[in-house]
Protein backbone atom coordinates (compact mmCIF):
# COMPACT_ATOMS: atom_id res chain seq x y z
CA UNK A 1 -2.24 -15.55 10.83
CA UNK A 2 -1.17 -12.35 10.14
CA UNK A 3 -2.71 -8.91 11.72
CA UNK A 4 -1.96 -6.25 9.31
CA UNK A 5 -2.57 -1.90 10.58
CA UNK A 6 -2.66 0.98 8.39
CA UNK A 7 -2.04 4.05 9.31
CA UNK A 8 -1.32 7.91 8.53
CA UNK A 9 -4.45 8.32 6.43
CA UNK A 10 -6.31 11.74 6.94
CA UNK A 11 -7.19 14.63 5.01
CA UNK A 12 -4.67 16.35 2.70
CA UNK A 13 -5.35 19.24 0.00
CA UNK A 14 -4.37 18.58 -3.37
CA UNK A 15 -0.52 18.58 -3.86
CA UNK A 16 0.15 17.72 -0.54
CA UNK A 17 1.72 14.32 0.74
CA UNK A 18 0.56 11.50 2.76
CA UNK A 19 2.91 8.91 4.56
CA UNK A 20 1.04 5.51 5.29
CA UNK A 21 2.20 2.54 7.41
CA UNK A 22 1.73 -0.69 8.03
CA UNK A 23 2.83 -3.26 10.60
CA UNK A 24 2.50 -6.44 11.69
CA UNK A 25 1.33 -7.11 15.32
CA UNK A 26 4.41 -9.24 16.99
CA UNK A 27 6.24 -10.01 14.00
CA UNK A 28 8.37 -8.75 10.97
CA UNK A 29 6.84 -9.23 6.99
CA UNK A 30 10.73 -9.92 5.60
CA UNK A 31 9.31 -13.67 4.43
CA UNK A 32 6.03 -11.43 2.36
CA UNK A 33 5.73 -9.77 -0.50
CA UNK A 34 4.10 -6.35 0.36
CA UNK A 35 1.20 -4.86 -1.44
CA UNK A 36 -1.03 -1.46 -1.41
CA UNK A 37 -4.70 -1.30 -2.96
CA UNK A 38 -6.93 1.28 -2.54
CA UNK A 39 -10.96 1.70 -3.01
CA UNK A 40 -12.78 4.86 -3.90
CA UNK A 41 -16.61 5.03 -3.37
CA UNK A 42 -18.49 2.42 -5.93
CA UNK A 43 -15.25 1.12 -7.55
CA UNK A 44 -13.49 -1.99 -6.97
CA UNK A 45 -10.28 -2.45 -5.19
CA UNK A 46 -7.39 -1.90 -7.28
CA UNK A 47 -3.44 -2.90 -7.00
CA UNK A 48 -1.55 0.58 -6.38
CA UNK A 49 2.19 -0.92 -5.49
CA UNK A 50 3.68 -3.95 -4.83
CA UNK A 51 7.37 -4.80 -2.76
CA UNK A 52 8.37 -7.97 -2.68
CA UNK A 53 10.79 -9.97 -0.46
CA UNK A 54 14.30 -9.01 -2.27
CA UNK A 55 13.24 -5.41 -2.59
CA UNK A 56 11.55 -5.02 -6.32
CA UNK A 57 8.95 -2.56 -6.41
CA UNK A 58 5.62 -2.36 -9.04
CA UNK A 59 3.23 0.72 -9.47
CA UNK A 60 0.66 1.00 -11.21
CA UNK A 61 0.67 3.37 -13.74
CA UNK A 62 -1.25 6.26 -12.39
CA UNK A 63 0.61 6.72 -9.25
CA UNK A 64 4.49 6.22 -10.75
CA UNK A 65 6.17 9.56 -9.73
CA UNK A 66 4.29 10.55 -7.22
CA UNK A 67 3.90 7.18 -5.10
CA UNK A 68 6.79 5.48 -3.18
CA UNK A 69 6.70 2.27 -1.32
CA UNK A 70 9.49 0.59 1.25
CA UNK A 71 10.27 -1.20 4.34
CA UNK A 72 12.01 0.05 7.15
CA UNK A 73 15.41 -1.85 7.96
CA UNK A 74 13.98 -3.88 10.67
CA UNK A 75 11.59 -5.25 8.03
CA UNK A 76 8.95 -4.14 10.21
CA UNK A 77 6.91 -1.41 8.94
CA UNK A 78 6.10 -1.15 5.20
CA UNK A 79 5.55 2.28 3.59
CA UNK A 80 3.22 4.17 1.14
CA UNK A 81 4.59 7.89 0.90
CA UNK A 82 2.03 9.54 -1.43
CA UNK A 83 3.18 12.98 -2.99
CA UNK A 84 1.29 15.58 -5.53
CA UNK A 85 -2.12 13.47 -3.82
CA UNK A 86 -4.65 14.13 -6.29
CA UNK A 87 -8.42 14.69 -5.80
CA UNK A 88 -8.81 11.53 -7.86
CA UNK A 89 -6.78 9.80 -4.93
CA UNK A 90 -9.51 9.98 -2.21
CA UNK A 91 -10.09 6.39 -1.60
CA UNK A 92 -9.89 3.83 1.55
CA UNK A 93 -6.22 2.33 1.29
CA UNK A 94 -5.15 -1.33 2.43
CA UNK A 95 -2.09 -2.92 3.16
CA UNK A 96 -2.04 -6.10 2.33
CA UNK A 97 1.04 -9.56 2.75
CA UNK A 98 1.19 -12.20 0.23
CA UNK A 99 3.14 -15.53 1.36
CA UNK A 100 4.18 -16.31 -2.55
CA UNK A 101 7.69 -15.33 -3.71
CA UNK A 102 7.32 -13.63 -6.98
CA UNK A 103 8.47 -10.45 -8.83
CA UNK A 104 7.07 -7.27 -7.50
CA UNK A 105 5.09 -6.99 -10.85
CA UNK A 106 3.49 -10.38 -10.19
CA UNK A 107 1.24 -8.73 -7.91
CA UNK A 108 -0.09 -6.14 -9.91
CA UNK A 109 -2.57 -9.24 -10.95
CA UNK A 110 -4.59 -8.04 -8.18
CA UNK A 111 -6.21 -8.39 -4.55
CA UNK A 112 -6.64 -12.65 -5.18
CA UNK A 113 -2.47 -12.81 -5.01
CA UNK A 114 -1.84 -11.49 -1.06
CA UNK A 115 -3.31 -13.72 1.75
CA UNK A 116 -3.70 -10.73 4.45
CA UNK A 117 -5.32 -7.42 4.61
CA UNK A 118 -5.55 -4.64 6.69
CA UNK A 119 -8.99 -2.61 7.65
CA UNK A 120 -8.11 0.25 5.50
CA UNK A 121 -6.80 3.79 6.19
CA UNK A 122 -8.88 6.72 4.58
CA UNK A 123 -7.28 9.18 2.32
CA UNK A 124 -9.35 12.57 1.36
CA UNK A 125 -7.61 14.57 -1.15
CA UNK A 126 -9.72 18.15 -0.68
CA UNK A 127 -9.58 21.51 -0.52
């Protein structure tokens, strides 16, 4: 089983940034393929990035340019740096590991491809 925890969420105006984290409670996600996902009020949950084990990386379309994710070198901690944040942005963010070893764009397929989630980080984009 894996515990996943967000963090950095918060309130930001628009065209600020945003760095989020994730980690692992006692152990390193080098053998998962790393995924984002976010949920704004009455929408579903939908695929924002993806990382996956050899170091591909996926965005969605609406966040390419502005939206960066990584790993830290001890494979510890995986990233969401969120720039130019958007009003449109304000949603609860997840982290979430999948156990499969696919391309990065693989997981863009959505929330039924990762096996673990986090409990979300909030994200208000406001002035």
């Amino acid at each position: 089983q894996v515990q996943l925890v967000e963090s950095g969420g918060g309130l930001v105006q628009p065209g600020g940034s945003l760095r989020l984290s994730c980690a692992a409670s006692g152990r390193t996600l080098s053998s998962y393929a790393m995924g984002w996902f976010r949920q704004a009020p009455g929408k579903e949950r939908e695929f924002v990035a993806a990382l996956s084990q050899s170091g591909g990386t996926y965005y969605v379309d609406f966040v390419k340019g502005r939206f960066t994710i990584s790993r830290d070198s001890a494979k510890i901690t995986v990233y969401l740096q969120m720039n130019s944040l958007k009003p449109e942005d304000t949603a609860v963010y997840y982290c979430a590991a999948a156990r499969g070893y696919y391309g990065a764009s693989y997981y863009s397929r959505g929330a039924d491809e990762f096996d673990y989630w986090g409990q979300g980080t909030q994200v208000t984009v406001s002035a």
